[in-house]
Structures are given as structure tokens and as C-alpha cells.
C-alpha atoms as a PDB file:
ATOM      1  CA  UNK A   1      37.770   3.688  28.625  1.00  0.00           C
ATOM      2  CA  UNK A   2      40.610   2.181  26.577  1.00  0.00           C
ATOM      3  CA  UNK A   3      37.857   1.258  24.047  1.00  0.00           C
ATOM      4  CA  UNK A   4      36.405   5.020  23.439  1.00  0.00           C
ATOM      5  CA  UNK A   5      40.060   6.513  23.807  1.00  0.00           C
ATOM      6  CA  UNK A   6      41.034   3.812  20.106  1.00  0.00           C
ATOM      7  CA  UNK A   7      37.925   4.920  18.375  1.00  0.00           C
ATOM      8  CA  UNK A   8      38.366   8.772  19.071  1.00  0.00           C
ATOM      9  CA  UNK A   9      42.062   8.612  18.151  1.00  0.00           C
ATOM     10  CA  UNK A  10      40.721   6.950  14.881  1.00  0.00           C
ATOM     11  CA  UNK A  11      38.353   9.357  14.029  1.00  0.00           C
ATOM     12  CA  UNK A  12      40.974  12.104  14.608  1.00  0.00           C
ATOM     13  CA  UNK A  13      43.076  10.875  11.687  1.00  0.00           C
ATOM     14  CA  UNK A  14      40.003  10.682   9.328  1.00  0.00           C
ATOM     15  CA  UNK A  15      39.021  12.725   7.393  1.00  0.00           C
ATOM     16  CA  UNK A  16      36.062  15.263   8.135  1.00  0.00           C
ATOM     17  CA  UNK A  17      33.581  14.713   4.444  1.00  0.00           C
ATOM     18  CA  UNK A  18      33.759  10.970   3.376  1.00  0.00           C
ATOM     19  CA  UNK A  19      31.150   9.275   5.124  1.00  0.00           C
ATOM     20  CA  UNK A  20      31.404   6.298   2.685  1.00  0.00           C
ATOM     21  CA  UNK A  21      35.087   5.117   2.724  1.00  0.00           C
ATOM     22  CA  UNK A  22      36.056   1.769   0.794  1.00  0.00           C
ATOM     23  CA  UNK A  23      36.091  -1.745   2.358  1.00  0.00           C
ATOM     24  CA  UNK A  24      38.790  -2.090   4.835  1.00  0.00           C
ATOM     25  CA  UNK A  25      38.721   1.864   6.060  1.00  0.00           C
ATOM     26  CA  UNK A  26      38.120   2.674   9.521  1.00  0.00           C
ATOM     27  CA  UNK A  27      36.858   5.866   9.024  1.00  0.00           C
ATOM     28  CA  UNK A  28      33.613   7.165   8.144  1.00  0.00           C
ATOM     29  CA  UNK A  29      30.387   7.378  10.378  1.00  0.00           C
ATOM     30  CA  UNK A  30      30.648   3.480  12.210  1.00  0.00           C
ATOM     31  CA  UNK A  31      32.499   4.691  14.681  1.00  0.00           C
ATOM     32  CA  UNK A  32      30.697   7.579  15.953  1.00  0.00           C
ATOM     33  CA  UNK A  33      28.042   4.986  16.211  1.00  0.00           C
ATOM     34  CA  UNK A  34      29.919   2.517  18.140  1.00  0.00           C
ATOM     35  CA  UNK A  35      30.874   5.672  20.534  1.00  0.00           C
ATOM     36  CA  UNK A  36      27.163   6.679  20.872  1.00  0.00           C
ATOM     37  CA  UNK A  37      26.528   3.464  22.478  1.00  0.00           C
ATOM     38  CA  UNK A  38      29.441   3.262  24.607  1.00  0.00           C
ATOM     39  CA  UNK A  39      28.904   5.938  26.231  1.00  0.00           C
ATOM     40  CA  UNK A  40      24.967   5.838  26.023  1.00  0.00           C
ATOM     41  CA  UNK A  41      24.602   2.341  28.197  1.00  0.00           C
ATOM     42  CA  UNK A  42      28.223   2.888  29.755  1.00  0.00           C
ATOM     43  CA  UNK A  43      29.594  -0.033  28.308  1.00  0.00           C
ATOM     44  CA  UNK A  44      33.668  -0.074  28.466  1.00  0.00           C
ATOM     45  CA  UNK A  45      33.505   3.931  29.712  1.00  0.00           C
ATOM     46  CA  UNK A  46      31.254   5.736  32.111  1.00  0.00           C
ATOM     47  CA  UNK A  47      27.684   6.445  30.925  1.00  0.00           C
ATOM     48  CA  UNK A  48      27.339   9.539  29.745  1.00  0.00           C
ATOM     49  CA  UNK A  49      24.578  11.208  27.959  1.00  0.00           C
ATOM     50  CA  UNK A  50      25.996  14.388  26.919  1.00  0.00           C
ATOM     51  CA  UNK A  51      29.084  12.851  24.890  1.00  0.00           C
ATOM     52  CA  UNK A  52      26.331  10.008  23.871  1.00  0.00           C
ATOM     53  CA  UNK A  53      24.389  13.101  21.550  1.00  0.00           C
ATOM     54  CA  UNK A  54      27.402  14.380  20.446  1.00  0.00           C
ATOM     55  CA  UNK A  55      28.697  11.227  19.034  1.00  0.00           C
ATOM     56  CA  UNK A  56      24.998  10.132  17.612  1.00  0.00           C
ATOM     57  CA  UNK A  57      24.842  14.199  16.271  1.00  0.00           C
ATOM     58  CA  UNK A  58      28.594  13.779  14.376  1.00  0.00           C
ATOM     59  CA  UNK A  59      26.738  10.252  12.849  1.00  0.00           C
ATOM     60  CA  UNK A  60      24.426  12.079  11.661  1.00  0.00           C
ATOM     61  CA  UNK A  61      26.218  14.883  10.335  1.00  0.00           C
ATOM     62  CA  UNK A  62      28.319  12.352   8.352  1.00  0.00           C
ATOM     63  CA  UNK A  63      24.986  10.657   6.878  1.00  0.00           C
ATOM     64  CA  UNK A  64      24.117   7.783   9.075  1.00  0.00           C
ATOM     65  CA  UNK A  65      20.307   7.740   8.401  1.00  0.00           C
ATOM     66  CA  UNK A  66      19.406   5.736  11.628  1.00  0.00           C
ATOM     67  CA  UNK A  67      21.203   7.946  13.493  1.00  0.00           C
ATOM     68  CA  UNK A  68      19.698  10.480  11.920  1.00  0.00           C
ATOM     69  CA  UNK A  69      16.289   9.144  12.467  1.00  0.00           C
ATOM     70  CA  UNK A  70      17.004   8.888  16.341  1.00  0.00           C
ATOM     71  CA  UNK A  71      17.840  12.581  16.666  1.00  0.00           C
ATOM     72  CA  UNK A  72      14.704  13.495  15.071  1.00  0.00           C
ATOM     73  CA  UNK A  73      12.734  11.038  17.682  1.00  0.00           C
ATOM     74  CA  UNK A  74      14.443  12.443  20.799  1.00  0.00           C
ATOM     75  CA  UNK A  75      13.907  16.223  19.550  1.00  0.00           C
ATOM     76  CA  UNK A  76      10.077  15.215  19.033  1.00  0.00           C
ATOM     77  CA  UNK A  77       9.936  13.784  22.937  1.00  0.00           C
ATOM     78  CA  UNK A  78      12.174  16.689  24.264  1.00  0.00           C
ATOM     79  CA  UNK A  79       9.298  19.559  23.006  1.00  0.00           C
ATOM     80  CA  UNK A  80       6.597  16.868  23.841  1.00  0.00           C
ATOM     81  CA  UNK A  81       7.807  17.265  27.237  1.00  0.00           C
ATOM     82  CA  UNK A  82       8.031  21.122  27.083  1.00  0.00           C
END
């Protein structure tokens, strides 16, 4: 948990439209990758799939293209399934 609660109070002080941010910043869509997976297998926090598609959704809302690419596979299973 202590893991997820760093990262989130990182991406609190970012700021909300530069998803490429020099060397050396924190900031930008990494983290909201590194939280997808957290909380996706459950490592350091509690599994958790809800708060795993937010955090891949905000990654790729900032421009992560992988991430991007997953949301597009999962939507194609979810209205497989329907």
C-alpha cells in the first residue's frame, strides 16, 4: 500500500497536460502505468480491477500508446462477450 499511496501523491503534484516531461521528472504517464499493475496483479496493494482501468484509462489519456492499445483489446473482448 505504501507503494501506490508515493505514486498517487506524485501524480497529484503533476501537472494534468505534459505527458512527456524532461529526464529526471517524475511526472508524466509512467506512473499511472506502474499503478495499473499494482493494483492489476495486487502486487504491494490489494488487487483491484476497478482502480487497475482507471489508472491504465488516465495512461492513456496522457498518451501512453500501449496502454492505449490494451484498452482497445479489453473493450473488443468485453462486447465479444456481450
Amino acid at each position: 500500500m505504501l507503494v501506490t499511496q508515493n505514486i498517487a501523491t506524485v501524480l497529484l503534484l503533476c501537472p494534468p497536460v505534459d505527458p512527456y516531461p524532461p529526464l529526471g521528472v517524475v511526472c508524466g504517464v509512467a506512473p499511472h502505468i506502474f499503478l495499473y499493475q499494482y493494483h492489476q496483479s495486487g502486487m504491494g496493494t490489494e488487487a483491484n480491477d476497478a482502480l487497475a482501468m482507471m489508472w491504465l484509462s488516465k495512461a492513456a489519456a496522457r498518451g501512453h500508446k500501449i496502454a492505449r492499445l490494451q484498452l482497445d483489446a479489453i473493450q473488443k473482448l468485453a462486447e465479444q462477450a456481450l
